[in-house]
C-alpha atoms as a PDB file:
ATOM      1  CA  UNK A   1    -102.763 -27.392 -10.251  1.00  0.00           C
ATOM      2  CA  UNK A   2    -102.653 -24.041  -8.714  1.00  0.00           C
ATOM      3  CA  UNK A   3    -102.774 -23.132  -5.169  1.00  0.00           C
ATOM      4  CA  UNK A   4    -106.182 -21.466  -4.233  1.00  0.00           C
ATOM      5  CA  UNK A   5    -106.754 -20.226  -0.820  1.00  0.00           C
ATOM      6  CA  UNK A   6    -110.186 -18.140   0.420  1.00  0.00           C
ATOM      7  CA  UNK A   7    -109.618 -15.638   2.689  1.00  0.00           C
ATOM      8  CA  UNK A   8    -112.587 -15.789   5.662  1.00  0.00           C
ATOM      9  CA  UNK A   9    -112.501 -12.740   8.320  1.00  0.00           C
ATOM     10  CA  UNK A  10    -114.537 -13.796  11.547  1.00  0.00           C
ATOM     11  CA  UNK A  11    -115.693 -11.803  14.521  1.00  0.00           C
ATOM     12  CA  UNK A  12    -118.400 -13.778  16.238  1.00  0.00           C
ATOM     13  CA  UNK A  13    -119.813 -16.387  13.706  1.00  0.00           C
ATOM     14  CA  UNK A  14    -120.040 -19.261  15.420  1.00  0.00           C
ATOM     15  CA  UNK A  15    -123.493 -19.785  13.388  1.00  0.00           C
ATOM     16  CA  UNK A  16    -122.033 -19.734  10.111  1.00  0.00           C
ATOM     17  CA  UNK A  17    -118.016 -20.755  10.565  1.00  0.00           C
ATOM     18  CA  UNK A  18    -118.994 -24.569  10.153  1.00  0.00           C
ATOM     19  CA  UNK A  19    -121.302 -23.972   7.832  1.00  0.00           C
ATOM     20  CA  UNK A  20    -119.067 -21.875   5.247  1.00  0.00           C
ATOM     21  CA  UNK A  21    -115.855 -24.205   5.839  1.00  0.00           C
ATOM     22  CA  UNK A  22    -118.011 -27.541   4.903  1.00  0.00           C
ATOM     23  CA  UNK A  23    -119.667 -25.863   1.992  1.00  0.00           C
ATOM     24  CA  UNK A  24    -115.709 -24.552   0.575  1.00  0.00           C
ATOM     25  CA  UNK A  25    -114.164 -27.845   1.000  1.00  0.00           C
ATOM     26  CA  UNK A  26    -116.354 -29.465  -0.819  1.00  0.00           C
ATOM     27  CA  UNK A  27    -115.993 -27.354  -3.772  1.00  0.00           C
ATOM     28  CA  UNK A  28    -114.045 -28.649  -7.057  1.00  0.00           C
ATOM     29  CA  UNK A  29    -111.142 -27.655  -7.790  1.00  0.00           C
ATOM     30  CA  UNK A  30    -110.457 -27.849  -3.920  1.00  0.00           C
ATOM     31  CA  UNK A  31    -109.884 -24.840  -2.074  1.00  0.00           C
ATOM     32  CA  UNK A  32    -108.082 -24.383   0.883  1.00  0.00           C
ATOM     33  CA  UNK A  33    -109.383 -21.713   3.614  1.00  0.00           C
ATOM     34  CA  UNK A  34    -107.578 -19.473   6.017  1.00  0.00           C
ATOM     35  CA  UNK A  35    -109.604 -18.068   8.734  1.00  0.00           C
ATOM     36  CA  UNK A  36    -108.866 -14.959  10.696  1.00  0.00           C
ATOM     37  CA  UNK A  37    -110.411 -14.671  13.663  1.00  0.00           C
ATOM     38  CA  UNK A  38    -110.487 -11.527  15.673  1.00  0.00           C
ATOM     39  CA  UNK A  39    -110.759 -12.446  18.833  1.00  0.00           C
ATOM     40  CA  UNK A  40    -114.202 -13.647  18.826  1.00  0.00           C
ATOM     41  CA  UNK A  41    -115.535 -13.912  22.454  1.00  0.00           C
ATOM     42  CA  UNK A  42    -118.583 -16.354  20.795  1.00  0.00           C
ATOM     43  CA  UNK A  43    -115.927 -19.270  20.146  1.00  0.00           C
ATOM     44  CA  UNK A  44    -115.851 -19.247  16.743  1.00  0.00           C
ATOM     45  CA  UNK A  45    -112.197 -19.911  16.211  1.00  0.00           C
ATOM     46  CA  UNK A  46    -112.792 -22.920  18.821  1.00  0.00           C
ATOM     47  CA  UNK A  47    -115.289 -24.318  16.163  1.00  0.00           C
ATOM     48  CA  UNK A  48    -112.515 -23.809  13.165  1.00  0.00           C
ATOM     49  CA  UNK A  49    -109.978 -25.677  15.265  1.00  0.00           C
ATOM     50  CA  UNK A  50    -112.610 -28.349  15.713  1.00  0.00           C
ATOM     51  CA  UNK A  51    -112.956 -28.431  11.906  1.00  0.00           C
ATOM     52  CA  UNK A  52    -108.962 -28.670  11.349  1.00  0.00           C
ATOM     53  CA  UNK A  53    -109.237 -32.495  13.100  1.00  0.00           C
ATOM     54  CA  UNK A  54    -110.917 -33.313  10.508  1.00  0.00           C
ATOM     55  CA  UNK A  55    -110.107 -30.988   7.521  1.00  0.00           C
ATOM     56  CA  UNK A  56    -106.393 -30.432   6.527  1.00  0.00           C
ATOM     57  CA  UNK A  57    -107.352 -27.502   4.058  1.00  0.00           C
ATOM     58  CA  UNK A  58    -108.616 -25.524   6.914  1.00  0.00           C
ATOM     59  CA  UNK A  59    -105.993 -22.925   8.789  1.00  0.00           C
ATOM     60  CA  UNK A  60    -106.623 -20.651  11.443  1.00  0.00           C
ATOM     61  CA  UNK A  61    -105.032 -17.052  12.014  1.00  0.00           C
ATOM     62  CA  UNK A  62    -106.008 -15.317  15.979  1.00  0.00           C
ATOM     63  CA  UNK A  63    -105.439 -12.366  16.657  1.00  0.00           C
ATOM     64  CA  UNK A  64    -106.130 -10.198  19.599  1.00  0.00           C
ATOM     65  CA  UNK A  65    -109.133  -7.909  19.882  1.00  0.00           C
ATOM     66  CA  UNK A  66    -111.251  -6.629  16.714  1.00  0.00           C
ATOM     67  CA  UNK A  67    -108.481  -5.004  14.754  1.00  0.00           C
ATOM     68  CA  UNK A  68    -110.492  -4.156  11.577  1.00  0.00           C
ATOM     69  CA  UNK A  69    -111.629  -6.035   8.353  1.00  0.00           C
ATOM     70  CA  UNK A  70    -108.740  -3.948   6.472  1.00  0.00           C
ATOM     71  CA  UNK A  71    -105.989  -5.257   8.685  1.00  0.00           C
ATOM     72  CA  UNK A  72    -107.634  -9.016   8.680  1.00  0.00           C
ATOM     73  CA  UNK A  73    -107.276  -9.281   4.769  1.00  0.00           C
ATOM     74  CA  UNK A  74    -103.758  -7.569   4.917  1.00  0.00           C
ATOM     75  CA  UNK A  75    -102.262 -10.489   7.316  1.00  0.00           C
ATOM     76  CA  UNK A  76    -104.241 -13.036   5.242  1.00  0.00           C
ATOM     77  CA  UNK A  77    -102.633 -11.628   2.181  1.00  0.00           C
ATOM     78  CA  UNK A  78     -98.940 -12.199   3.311  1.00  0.00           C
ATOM     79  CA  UNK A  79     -99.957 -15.461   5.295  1.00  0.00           C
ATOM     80  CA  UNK A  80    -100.837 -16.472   1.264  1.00  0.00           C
ATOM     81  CA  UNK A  81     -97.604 -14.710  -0.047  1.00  0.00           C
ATOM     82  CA  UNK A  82     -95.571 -16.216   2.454  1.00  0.00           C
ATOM     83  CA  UNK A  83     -96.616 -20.096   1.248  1.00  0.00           C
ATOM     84  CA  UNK A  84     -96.866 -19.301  -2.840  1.00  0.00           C
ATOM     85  CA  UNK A  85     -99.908 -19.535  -2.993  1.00  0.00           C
ATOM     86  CA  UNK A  86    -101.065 -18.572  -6.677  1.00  0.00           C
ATOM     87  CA  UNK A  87    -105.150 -17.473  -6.615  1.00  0.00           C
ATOM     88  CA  UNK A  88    -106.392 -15.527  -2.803  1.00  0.00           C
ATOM     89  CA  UNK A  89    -109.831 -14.959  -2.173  1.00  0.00           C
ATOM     90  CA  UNK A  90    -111.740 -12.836   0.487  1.00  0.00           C
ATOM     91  CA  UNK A  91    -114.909 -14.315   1.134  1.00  0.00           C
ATOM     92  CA  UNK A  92    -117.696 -13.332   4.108  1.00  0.00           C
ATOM     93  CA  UNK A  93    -118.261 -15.931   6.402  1.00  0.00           C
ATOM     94  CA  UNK A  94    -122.483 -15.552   6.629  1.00  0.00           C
ATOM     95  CA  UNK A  95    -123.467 -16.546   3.398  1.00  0.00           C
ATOM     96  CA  UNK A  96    -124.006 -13.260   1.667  1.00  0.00           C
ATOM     97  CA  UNK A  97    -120.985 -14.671  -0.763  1.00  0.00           C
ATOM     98  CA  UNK A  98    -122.153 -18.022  -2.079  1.00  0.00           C
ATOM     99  CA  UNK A  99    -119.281 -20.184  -1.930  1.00  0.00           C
ATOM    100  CA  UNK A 100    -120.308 -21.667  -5.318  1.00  0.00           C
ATOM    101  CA  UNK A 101    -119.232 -18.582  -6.782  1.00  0.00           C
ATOM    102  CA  UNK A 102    -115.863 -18.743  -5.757  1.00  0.00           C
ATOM    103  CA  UNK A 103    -115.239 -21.433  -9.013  1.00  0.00           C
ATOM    104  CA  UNK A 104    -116.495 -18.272 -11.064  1.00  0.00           C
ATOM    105  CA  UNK A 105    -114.390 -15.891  -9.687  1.00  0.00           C
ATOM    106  CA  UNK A 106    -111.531 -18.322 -10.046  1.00  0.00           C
ATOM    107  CA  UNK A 107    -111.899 -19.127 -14.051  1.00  0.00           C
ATOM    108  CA  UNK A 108    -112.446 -15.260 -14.318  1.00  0.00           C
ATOM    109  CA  UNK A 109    -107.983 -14.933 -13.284  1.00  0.00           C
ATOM    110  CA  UNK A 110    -107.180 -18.279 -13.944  1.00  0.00           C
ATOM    111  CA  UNK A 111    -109.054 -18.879 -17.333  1.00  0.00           C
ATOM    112  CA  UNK A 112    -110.028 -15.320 -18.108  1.00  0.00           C
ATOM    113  CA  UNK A 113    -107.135 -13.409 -17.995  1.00  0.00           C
ATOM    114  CA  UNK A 114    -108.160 -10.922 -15.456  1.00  0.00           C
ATOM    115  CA  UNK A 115    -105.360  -9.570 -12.418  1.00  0.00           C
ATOM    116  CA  UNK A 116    -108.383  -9.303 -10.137  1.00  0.00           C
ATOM    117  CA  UNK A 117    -112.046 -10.652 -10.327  1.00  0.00           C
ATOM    118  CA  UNK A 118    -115.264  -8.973  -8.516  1.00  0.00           C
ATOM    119  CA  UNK A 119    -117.888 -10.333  -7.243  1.00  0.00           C
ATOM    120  CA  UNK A 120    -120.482  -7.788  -8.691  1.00  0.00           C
ATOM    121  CA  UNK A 121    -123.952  -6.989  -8.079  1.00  0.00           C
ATOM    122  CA  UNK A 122    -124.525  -4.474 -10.327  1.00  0.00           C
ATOM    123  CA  UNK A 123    -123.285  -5.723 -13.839  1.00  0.00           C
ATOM    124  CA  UNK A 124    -125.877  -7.782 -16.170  1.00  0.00           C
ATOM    125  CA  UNK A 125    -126.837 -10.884 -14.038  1.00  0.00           C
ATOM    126  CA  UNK A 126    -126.238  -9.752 -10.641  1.00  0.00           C
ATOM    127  CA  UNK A 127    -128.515  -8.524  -7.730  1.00  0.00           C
ATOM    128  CA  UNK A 128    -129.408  -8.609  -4.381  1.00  0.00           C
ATOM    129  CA  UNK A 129    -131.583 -10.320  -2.285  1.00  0.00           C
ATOM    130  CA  UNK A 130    -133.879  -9.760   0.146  1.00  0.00           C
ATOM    131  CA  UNK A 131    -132.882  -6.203   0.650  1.00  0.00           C
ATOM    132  CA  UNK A 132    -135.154  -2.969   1.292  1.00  0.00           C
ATOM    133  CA  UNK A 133    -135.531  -0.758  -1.815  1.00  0.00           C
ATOM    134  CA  UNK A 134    -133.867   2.065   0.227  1.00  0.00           C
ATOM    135  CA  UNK A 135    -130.771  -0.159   0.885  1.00  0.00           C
ATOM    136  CA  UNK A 136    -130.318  -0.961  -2.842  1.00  0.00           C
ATOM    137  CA  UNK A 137    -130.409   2.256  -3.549  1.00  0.00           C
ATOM    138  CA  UNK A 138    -127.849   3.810  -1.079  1.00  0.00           C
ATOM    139  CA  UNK A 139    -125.578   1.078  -2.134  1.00  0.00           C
ATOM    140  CA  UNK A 140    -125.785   1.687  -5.523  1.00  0.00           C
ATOM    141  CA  UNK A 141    -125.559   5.467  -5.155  1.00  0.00           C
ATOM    142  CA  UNK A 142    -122.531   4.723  -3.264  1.00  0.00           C
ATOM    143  CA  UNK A 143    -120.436   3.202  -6.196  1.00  0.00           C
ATOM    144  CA  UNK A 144    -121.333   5.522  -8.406  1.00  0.00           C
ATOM    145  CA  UNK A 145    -120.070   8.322  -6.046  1.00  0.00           C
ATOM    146  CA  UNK A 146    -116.709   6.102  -5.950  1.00  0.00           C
ATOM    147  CA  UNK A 147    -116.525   5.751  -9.594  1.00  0.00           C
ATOM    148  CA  UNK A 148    -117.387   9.300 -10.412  1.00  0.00           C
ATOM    149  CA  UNK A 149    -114.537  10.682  -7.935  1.00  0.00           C
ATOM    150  CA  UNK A 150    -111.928   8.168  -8.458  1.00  0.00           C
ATOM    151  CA  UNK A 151    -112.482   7.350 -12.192  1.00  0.00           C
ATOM    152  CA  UNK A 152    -113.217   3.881 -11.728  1.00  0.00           C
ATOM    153  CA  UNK A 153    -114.934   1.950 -14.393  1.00  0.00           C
ATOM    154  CA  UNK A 154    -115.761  -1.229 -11.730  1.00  0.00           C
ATOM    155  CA  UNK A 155    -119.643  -0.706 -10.953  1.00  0.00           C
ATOM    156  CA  UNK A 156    -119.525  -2.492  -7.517  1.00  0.00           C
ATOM    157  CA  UNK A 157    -116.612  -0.425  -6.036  1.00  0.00           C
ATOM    158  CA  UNK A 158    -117.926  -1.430  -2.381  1.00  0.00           C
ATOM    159  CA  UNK A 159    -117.950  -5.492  -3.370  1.00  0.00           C
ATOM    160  CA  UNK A 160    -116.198  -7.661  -0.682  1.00  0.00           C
ATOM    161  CA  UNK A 161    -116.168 -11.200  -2.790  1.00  0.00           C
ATOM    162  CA  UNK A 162    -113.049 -10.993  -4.688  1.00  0.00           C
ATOM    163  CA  UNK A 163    -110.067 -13.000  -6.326  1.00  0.00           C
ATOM    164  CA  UNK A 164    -106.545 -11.728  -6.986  1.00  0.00           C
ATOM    165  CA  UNK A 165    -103.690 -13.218  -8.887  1.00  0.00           C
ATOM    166  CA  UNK A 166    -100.743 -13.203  -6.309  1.00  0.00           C
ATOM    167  CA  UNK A 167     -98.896 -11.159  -8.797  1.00  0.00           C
ATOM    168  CA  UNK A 168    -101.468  -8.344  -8.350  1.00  0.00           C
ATOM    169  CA  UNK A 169    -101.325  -8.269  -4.852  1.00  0.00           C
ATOM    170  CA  UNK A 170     -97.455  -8.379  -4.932  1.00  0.00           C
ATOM    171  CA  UNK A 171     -97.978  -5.122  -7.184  1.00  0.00           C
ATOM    172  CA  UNK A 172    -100.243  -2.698  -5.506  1.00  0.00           C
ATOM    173  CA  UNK A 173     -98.092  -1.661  -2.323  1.00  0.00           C
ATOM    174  CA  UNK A 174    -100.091  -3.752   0.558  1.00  0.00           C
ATOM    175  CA  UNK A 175     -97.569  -2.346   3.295  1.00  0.00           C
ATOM    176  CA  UNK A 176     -99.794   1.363   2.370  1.00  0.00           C
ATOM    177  CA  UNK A 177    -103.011  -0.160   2.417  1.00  0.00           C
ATOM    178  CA  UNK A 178    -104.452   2.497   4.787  1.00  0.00           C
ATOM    179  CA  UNK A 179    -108.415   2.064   5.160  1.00  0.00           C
ATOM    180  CA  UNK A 180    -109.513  -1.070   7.865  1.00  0.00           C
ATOM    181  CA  UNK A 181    -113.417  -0.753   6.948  1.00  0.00           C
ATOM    182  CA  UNK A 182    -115.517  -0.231   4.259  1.00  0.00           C
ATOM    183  CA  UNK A 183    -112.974   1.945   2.049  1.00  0.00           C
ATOM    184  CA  UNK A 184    -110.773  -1.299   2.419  1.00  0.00           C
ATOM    185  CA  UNK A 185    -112.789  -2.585  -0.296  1.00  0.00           C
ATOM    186  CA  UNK A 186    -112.754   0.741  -2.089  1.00  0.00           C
ATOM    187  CA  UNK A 187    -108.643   1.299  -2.169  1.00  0.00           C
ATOM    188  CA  UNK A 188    -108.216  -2.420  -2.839  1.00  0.00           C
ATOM    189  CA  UNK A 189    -110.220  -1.965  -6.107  1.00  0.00           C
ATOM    190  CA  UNK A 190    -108.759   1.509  -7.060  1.00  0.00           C
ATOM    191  CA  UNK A 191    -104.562   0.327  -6.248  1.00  0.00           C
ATOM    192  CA  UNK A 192    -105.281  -2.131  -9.009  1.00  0.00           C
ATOM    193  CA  UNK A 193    -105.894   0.346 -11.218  1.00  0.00           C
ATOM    194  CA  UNK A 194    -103.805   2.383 -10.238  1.00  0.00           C
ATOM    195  CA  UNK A 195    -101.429  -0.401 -11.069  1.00  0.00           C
ATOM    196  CA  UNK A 196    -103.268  -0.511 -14.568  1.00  0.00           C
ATOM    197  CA  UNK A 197    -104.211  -4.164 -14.093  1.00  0.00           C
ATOM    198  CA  UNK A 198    -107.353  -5.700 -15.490  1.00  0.00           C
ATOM    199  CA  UNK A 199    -110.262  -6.081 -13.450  1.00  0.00           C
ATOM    200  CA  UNK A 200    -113.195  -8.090 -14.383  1.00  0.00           C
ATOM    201  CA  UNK A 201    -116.605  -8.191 -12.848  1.00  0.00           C
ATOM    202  CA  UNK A 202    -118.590 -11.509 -12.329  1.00  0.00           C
ATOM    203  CA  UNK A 203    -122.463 -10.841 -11.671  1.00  0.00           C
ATOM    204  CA  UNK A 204    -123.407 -12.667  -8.579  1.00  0.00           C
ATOM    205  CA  UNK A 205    -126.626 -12.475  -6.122  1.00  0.00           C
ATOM    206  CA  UNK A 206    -125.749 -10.745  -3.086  1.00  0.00           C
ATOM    207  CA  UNK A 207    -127.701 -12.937  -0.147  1.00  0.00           C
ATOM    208  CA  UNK A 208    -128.401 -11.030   3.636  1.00  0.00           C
ATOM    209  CA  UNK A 209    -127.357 -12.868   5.887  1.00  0.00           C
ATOM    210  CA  UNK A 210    -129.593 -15.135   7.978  1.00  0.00           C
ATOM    211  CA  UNK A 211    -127.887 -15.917  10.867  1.00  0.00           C
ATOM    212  CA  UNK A 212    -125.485 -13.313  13.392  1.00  0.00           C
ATOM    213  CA  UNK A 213    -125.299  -9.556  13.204  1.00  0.00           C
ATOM    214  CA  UNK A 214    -124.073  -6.820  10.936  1.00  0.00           C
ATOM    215  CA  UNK A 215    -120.837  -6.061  11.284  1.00  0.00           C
ATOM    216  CA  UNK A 216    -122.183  -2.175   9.666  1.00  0.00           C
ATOM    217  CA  UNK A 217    -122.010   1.117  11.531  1.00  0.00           C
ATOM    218  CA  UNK A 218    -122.123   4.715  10.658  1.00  0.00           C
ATOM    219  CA  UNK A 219    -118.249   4.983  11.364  1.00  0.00           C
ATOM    220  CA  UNK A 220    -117.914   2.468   8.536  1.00  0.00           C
ATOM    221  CA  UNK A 221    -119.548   4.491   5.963  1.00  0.00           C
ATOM    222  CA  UNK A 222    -117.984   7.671   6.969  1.00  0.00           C
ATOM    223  CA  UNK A 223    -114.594   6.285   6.423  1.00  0.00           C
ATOM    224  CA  UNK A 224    -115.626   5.575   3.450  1.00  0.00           C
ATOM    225  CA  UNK A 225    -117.085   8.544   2.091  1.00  0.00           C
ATOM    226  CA  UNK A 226    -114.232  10.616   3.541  1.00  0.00           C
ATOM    227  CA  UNK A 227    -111.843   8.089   2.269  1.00  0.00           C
ATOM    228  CA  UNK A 228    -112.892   8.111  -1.096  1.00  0.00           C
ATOM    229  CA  UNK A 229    -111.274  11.760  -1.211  1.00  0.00           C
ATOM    230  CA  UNK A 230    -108.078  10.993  -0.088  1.00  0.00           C
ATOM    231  CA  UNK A 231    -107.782   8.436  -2.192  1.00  0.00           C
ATOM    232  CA  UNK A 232    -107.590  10.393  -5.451  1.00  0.00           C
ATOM    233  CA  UNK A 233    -104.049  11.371  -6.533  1.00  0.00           C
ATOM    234  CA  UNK A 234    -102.254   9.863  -3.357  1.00  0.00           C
ATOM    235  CA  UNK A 235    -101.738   6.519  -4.559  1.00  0.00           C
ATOM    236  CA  UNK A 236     -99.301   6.119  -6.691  1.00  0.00           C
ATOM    237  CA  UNK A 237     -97.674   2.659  -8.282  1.00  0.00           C
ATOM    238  CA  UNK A 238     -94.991   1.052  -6.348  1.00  0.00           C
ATOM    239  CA  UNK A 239     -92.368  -1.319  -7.116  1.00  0.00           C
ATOM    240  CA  UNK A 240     -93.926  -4.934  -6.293  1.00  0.00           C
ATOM    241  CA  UNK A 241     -92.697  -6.201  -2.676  1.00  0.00           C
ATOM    242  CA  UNK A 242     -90.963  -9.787  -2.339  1.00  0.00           C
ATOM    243  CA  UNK A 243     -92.017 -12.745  -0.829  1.00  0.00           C
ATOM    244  CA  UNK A 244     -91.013 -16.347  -0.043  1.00  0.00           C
ATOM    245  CA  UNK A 245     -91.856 -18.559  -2.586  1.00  0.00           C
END
């Protein structure tokens, strides 16, 4: 069977961590999870350890101080690389991903042929919830700005639930990755087309969160914006990097 492994940034979600870990491992196909915590003053990674005693599947990354969502996935990715693992998944810890989804998102490579799967609210099926009209609507205008500028043909360029193959991520130059925030998502999305690998969309209902704060800010959205010009015509394919089996 292959080797799945969900990729769970923290930074202060101690009212979600258990939550989201017990909901994954119960999944089947099994999962495992790695969680990397930045530093979170609120305990959480105390609560994942806590978890581990009992839960094998569960793994813990710490680093030191809030680094950026960008740099979390990038030292989840090799963590997976490193230990062969064959399907990686980035997943947010409060909920707004249902975990059920994840089995979708999985059949989508592992069935469906795709190199990368998305977790999309705005194909046929998807949709948010419980979000102000205004919101939807500066989210969706958002994608289509990305996809006009960069060409993409992926209508939720901003999504944050996604699977890759390991191949894929082996093949889109992760040592260049430049973005940490919201254009994380963005470059992600656009190396693996660069790479002219298939992507495949998977409507899902996008959930607020209920519990803990927004991780959001104006910087955020400005990187991306700005980002989103750099982007086009200055990434280029790269010969896949090597990993330990």
């Amino acid at each position: 069977m292959s080797k799945r492994l969900v990729i769970i940034p923290t930074y202060n979600e101690k009212e979600n961590i258990r939550d989201i870990l017990v909901h994954v491992m119960a999944l089947q196909p099994q999962f495992e999870v790695l969680v990397v915590d930045d530093g979170s003053p609120d305990g959480t990674a105390d609560i994942v350890r806590s978890v581990q005693l009992q839960q094998q599947r569960v793994h813990l990354l710490e680093r030191k101080g809030k680094l950026g969502l960008g740099t979390a996935y990038i030292a989840g990715f090799n963590w997976a690389l490193e230990r062969g693992y064959d399907f990686i998944f980035e997943m947010d810890a409060d909920f707004s991903h249902n975990p059920d989804d994840l089995l979708r998102l999985a059949d989508a490579c592992d069935q469906g042929g795709a190199d990368m799967s998305v977790g999309s609210r705005y194909v046929k099926g998807g949709g948010v919830s419980d979000w102000a009209w205004h919101r939807v609507a500066l989210s969706w205008c958002a994608s289509l700005y990305v996809r006009l500028v960069l060409g993409m043909k992926v209508r939720d360029t901003t999504a944050g639930f996604v699977c890759y193959r390991a191949s894929t991520l082996k093949a889109i130059g992760l040592d260049e990755v430049r973005f940490k925030g919201y254009a994380f998502q963005i470059e992600m999305k656009y190396r693996v087309k660069v790479a002219g690998l298939r992507i495949k969309e998977v409507p899902i209902i996008f959930q607020d969160r209920k519990k803990g704060k927004s991780k959001m800010n104006t910087s955020i959205f400005r990187e991306a914006f700005l980002g989103v010009l750099l982007m086009r015509g200055t990434i280029k394919l790269h010969e896949p990097q090597e990993h330990a089996a």
